[in-house]
PDB file of N, CA and C in Angstrom:
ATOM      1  N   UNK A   1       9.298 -27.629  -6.445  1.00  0.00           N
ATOM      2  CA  UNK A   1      10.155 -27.597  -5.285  1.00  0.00           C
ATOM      3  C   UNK A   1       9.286 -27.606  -4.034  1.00  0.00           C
ATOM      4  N   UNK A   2       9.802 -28.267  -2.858  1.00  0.00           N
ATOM      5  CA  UNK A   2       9.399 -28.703  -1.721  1.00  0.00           C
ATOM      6  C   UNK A   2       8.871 -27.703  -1.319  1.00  0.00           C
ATOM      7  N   UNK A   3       8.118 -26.835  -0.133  1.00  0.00           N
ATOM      8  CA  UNK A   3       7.862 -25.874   0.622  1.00  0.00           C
ATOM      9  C   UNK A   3       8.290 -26.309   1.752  1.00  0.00           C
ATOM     10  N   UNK A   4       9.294 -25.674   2.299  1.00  0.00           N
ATOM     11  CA  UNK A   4      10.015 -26.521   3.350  1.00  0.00           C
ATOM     12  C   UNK A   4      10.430 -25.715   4.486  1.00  0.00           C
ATOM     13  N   UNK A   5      10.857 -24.170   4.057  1.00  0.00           N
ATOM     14  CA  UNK A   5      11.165 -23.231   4.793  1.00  0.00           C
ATOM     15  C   UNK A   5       9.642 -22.515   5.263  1.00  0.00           C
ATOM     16  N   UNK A   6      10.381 -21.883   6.868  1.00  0.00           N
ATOM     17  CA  UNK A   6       9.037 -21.089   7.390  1.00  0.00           C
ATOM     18  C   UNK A   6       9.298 -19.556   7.590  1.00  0.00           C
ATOM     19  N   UNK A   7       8.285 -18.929   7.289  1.00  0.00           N
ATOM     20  CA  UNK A   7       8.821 -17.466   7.736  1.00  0.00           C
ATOM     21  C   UNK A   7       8.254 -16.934   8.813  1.00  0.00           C
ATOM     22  N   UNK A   8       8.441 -16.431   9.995  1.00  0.00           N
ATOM     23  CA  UNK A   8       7.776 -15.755  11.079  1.00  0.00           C
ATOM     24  C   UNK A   8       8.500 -14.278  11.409  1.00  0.00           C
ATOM     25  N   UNK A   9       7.250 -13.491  11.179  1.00  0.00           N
ATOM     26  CA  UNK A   9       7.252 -11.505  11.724  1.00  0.00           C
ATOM     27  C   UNK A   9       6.047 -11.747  12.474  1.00  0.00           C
ATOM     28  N   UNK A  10       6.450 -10.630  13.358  1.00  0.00           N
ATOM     29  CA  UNK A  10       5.232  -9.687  14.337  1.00  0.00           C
ATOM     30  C   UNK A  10       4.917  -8.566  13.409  1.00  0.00           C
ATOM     31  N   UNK A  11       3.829  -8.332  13.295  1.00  0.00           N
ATOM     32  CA  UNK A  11       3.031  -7.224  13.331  1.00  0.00           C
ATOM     33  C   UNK A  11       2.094  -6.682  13.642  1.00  0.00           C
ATOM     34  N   UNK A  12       2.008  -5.228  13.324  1.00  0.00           N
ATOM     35  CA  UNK A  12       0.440  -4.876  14.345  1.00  0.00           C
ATOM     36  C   UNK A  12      -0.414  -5.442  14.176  1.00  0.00           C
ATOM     37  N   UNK A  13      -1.402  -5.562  15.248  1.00  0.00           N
ATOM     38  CA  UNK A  13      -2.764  -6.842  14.739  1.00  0.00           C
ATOM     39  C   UNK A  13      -3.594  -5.824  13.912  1.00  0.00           C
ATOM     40  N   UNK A  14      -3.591  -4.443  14.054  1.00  0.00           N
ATOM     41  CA  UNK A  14      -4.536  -3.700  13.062  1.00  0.00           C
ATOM     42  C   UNK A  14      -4.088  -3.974  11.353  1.00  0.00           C
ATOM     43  N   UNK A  15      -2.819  -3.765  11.856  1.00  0.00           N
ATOM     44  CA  UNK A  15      -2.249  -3.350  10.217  1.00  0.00           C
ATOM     45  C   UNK A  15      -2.518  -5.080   9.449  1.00  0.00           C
ATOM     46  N   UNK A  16      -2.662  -6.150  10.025  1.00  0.00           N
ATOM     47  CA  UNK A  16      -2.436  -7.597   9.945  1.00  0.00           C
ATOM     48  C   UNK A  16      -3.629  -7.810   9.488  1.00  0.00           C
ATOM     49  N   UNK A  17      -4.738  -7.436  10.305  1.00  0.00           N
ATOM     50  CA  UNK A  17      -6.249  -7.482   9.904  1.00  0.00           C
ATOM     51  C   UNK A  17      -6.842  -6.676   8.558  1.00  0.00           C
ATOM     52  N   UNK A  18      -6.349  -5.297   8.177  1.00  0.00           N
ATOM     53  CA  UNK A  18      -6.536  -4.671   7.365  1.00  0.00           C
ATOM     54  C   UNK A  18      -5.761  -5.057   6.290  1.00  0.00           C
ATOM     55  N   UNK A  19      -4.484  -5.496   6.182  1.00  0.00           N
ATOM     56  CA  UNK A  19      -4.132  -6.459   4.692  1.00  0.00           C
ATOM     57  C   UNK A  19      -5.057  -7.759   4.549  1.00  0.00           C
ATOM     58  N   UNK A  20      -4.667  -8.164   5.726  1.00  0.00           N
ATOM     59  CA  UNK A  20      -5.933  -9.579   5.165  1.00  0.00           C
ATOM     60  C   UNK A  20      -6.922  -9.656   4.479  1.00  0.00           C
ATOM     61  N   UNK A  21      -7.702  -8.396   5.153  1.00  0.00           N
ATOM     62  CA  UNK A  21      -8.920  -7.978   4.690  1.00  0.00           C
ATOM     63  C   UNK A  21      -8.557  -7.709   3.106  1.00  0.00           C
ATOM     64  N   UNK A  22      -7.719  -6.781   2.625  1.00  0.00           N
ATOM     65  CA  UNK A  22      -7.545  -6.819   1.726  1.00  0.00           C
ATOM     66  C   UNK A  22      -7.027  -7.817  -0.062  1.00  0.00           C
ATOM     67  N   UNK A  23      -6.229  -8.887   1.187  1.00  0.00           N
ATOM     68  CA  UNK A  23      -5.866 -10.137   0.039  1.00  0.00           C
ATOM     69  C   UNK A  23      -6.877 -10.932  -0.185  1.00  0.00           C
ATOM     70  N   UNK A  24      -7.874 -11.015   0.954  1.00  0.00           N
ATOM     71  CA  UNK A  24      -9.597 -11.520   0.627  1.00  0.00           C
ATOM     72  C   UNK A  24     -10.240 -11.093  -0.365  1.00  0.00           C
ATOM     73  N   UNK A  25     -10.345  -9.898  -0.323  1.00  0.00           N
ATOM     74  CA  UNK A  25     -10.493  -9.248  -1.597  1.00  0.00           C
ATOM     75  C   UNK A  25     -10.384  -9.417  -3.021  1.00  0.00           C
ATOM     76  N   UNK A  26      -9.109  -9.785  -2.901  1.00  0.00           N
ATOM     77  CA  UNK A  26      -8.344 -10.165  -4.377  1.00  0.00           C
ATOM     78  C   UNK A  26      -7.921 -11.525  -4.336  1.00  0.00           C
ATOM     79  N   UNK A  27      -8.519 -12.437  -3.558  1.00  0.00           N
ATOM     80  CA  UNK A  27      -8.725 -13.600  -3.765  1.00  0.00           C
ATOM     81  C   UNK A  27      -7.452 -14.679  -3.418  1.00  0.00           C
ATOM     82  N   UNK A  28      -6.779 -13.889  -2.568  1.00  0.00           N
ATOM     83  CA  UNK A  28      -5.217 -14.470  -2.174  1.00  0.00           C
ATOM     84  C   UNK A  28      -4.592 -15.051  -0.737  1.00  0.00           C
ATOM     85  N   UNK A  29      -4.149 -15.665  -0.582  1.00  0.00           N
ATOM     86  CA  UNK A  29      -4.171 -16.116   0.980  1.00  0.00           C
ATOM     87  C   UNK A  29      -2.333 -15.011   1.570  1.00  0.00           C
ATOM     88  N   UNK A  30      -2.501 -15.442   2.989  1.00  0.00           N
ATOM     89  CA  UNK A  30      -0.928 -14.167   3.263  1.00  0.00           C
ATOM     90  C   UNK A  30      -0.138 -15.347   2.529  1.00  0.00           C
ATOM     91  N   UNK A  31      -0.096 -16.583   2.854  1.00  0.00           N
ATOM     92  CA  UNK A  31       1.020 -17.440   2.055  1.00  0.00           C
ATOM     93  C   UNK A  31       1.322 -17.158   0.699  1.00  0.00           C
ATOM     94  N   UNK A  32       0.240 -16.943  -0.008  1.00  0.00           N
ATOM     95  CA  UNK A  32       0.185 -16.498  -1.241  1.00  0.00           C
ATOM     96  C   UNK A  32       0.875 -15.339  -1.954  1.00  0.00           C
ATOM     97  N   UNK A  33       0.662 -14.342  -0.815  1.00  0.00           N
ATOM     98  CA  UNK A  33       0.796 -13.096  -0.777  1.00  0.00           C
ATOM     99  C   UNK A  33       2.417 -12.577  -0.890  1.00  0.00           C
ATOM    100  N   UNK A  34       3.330 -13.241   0.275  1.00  0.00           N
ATOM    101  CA  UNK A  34       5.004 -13.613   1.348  1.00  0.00           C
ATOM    102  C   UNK A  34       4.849 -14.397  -0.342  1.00  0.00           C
ATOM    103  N   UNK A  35       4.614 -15.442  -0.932  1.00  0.00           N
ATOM    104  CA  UNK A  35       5.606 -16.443  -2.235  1.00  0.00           C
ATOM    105  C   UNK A  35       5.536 -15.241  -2.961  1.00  0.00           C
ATOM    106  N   UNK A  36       4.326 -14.051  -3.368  1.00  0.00           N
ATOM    107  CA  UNK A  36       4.660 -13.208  -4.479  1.00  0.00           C
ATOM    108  C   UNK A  36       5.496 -12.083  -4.313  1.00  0.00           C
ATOM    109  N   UNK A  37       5.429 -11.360  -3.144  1.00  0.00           N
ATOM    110  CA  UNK A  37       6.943 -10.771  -2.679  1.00  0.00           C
ATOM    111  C   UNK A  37       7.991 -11.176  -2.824  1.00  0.00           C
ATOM    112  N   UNK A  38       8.249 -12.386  -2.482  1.00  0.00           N
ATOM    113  CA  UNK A  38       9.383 -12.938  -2.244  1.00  0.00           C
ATOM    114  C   UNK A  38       9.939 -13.048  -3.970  1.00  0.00           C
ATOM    115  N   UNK A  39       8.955 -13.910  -5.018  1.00  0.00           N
ATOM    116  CA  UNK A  39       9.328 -13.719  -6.324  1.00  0.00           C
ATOM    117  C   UNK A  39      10.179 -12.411  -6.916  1.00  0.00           C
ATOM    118  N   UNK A  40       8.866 -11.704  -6.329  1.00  0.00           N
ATOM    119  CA  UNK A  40       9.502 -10.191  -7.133  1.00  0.00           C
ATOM    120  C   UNK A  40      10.694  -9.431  -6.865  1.00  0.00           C
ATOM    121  N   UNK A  41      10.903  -9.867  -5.278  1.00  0.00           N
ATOM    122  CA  UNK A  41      12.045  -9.557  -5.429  1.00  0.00           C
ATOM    123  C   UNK A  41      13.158 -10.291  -6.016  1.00  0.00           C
ATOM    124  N   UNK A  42      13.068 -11.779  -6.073  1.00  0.00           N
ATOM    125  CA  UNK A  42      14.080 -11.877  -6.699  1.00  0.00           C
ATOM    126  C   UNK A  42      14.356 -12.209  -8.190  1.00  0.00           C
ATOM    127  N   UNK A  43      13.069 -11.494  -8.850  1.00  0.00           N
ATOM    128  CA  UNK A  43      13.231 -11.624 -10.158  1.00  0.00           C
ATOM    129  C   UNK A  43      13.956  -9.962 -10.539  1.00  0.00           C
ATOM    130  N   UNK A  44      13.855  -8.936  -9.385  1.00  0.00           N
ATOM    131  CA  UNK A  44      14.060  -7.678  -9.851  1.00  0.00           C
ATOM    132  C   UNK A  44      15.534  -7.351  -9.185  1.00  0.00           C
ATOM    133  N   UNK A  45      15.868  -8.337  -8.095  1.00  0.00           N
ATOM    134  CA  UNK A  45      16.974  -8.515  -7.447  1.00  0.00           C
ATOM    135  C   UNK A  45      16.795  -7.134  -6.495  1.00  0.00           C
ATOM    136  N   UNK A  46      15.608  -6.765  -5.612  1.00  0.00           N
ATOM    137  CA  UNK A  46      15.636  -5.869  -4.956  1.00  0.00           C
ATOM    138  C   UNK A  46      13.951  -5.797  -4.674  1.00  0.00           C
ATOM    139  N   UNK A  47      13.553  -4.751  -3.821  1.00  0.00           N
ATOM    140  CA  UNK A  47      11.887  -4.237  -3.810  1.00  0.00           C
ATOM    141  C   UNK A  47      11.718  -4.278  -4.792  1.00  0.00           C
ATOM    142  N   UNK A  48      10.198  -4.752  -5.150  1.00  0.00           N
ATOM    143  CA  UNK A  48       9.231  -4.261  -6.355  1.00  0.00           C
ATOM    144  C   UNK A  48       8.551  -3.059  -6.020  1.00  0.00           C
ATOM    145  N   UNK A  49       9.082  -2.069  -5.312  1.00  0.00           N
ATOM    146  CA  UNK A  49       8.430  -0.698  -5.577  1.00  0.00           C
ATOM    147  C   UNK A  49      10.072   0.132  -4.818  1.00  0.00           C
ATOM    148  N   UNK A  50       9.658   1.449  -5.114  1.00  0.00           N
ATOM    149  CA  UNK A  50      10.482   2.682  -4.703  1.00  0.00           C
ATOM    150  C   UNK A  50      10.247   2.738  -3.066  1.00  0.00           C
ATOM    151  N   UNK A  51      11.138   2.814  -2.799  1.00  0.00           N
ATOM    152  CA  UNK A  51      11.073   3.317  -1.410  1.00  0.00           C
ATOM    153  C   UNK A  51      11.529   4.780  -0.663  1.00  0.00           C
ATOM    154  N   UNK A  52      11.613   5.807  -0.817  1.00  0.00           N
ATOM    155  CA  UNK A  52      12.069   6.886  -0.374  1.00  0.00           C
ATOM    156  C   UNK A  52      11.475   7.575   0.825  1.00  0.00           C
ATOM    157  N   UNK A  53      12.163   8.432   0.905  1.00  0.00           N
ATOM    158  CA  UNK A  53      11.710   9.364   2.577  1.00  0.00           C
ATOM    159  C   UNK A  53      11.068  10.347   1.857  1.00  0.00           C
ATOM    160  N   UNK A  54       9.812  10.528   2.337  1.00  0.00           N
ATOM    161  CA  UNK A  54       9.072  11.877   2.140  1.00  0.00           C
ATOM    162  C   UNK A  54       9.712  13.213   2.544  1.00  0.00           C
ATOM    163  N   UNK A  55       9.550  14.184   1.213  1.00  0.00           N
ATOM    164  CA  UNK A  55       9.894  15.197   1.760  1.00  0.00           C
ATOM    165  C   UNK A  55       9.159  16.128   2.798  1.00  0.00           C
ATOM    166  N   UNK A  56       9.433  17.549   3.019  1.00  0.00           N
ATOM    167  CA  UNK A  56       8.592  18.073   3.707  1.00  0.00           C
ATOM    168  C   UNK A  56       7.013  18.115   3.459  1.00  0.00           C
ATOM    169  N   UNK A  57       7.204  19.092   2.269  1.00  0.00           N
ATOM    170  CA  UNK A  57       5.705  18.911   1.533  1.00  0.00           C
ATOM    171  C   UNK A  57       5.042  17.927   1.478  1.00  0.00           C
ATOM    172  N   UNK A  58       5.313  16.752   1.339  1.00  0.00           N
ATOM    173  CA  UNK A  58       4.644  15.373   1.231  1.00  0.00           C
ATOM    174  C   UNK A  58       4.160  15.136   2.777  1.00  0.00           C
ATOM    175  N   UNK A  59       5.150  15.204   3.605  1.00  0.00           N
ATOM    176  CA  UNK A  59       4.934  15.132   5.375  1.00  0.00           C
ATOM    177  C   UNK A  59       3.777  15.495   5.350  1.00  0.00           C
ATOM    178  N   UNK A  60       3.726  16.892   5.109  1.00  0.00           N
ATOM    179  CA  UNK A  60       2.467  18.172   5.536  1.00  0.00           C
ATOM    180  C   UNK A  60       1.139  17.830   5.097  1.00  0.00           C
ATOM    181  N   UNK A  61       1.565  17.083   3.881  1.00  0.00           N
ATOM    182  CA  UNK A  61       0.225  16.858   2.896  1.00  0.00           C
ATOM    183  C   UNK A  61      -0.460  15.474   3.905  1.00  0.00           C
ATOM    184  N   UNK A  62       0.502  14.324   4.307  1.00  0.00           N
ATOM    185  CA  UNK A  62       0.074  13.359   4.495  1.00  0.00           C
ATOM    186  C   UNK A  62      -0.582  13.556   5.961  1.00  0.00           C
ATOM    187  N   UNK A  63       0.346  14.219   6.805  1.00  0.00           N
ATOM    188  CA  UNK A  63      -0.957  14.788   8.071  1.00  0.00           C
ATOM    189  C   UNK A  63      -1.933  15.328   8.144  1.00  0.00           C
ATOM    190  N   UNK A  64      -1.906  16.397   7.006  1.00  0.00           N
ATOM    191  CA  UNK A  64      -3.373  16.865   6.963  1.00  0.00           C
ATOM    192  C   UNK A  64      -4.553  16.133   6.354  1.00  0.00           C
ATOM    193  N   UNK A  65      -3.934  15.049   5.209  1.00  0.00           N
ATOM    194  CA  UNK A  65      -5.265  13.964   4.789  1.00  0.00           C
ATOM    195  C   UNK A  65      -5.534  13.164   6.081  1.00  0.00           C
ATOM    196  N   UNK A  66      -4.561  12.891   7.193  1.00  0.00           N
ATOM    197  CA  UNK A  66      -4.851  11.983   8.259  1.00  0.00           C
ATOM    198  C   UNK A  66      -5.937  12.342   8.820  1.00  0.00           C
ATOM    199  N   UNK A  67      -5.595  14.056   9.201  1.00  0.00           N
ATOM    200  CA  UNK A  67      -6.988  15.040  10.193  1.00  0.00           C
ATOM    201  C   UNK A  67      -8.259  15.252   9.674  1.00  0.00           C
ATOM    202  N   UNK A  68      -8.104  15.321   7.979  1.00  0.00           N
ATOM    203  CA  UNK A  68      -9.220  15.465   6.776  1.00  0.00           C
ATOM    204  C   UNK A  68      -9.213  17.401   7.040  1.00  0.00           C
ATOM    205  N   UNK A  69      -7.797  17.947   7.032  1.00  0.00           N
ATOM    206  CA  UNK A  69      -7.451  18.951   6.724  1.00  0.00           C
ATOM    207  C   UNK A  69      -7.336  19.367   5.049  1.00  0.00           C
ATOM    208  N   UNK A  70      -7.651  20.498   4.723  1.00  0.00           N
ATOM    209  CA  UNK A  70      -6.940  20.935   3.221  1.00  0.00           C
ATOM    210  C   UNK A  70      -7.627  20.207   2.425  1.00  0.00           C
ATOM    211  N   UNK A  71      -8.694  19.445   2.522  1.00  0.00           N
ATOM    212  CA  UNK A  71      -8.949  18.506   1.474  1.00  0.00           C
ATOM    213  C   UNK A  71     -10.515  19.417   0.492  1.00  0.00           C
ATOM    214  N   UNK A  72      -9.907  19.345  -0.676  1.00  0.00           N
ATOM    215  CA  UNK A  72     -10.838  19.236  -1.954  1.00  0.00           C
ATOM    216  C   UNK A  72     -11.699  18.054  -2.049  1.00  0.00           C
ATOM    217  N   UNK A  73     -12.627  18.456  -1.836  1.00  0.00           N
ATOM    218  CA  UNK A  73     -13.742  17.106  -2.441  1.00  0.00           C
ATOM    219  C   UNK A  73     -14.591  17.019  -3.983  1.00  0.00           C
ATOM    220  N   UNK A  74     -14.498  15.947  -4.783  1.00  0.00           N
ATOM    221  CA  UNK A  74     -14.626  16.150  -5.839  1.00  0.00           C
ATOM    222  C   UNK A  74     -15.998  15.473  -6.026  1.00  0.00           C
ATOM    223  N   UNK A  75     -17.304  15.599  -6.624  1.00  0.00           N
ATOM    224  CA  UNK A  75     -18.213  14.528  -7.106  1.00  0.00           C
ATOM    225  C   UNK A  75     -17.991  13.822  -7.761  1.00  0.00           C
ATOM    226  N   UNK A  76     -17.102  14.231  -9.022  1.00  0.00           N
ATOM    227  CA  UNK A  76     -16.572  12.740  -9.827  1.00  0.00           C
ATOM    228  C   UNK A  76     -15.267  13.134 -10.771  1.00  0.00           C
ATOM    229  N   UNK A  77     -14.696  12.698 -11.164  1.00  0.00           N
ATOM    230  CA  UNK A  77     -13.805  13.198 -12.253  1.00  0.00           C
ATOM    231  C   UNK A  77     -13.864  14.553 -12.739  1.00  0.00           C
ATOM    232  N   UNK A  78     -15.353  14.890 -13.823  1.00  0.00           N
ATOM    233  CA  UNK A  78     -14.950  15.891 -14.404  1.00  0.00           C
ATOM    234  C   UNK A  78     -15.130  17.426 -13.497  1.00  0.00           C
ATOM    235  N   UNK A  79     -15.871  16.693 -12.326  1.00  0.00           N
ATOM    236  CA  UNK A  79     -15.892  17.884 -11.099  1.00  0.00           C
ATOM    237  C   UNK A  79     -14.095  18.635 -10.773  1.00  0.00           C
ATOM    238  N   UNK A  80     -13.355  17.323 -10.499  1.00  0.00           N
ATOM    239  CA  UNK A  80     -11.972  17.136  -9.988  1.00  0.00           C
ATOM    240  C   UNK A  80     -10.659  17.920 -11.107  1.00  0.00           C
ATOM    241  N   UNK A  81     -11.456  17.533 -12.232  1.00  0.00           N
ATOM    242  CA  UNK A  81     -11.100  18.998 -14.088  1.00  0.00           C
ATOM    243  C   UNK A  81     -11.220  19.996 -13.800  1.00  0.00           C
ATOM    244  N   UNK A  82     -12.762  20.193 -13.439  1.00  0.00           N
ATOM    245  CA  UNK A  82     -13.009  21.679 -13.274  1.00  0.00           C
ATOM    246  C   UNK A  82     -12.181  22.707 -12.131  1.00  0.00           C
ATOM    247  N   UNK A  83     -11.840  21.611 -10.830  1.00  0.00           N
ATOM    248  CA  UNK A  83     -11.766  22.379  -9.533  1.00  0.00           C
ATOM    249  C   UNK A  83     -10.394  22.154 -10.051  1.00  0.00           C
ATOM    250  N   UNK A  84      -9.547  21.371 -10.780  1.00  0.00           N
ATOM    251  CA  UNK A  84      -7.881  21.678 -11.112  1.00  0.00           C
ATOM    252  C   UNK A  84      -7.492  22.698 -12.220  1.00  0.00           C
ATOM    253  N   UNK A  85      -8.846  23.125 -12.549  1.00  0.00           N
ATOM    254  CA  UNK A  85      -8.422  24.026 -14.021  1.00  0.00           C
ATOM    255  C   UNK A  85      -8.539  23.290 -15.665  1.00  0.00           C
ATOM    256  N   UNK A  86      -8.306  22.323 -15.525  1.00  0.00           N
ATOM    257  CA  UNK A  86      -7.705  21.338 -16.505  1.00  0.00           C
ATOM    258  C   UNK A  86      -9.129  21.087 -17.666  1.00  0.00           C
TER     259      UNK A  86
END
């Protein structure tokens, strides 16, 4: 099938630069990127992921990783065992 339709969004130029950066990565162009969204959703007839509102706790947690509050630092895995108990 033809490619015939166009899609145009604004977004932040940070947030725009930092996916890019990232589909470079994995070897994908944004065109590439907009056809595999677009699939998934309509093979799942909706998002391919969950979308929900954070609760409080989650809020709290996610500002303080922003500040580099509260944070455990681990050397590697079995460090990250030890400091969870596990």
């Amino acid at each position: 099938m033809a490619k015939s339709a166009t899609v145009r969004a604004r977004v932040e130029s940070e947030l725009k630069a930092d996916v890019e950066r990232v589909f470079g990565k994995i070897g994908i162009s944004i065109t590439e990127a907009i056809n595999l969204f677009y699939r998934q959703v309509k093979l799942r007839n909706g998002l391919p992921f969950n979308v929900v509102i954070p609760n409080n706790t989650t809020e709290k947690v996610f500002k303080d990783t922003d500040i580099s509050r509260n944070l455990i630092r681990c050397d590697d895995a079995n460090d990250m065992f030890k400091k969870l108990g596990i």
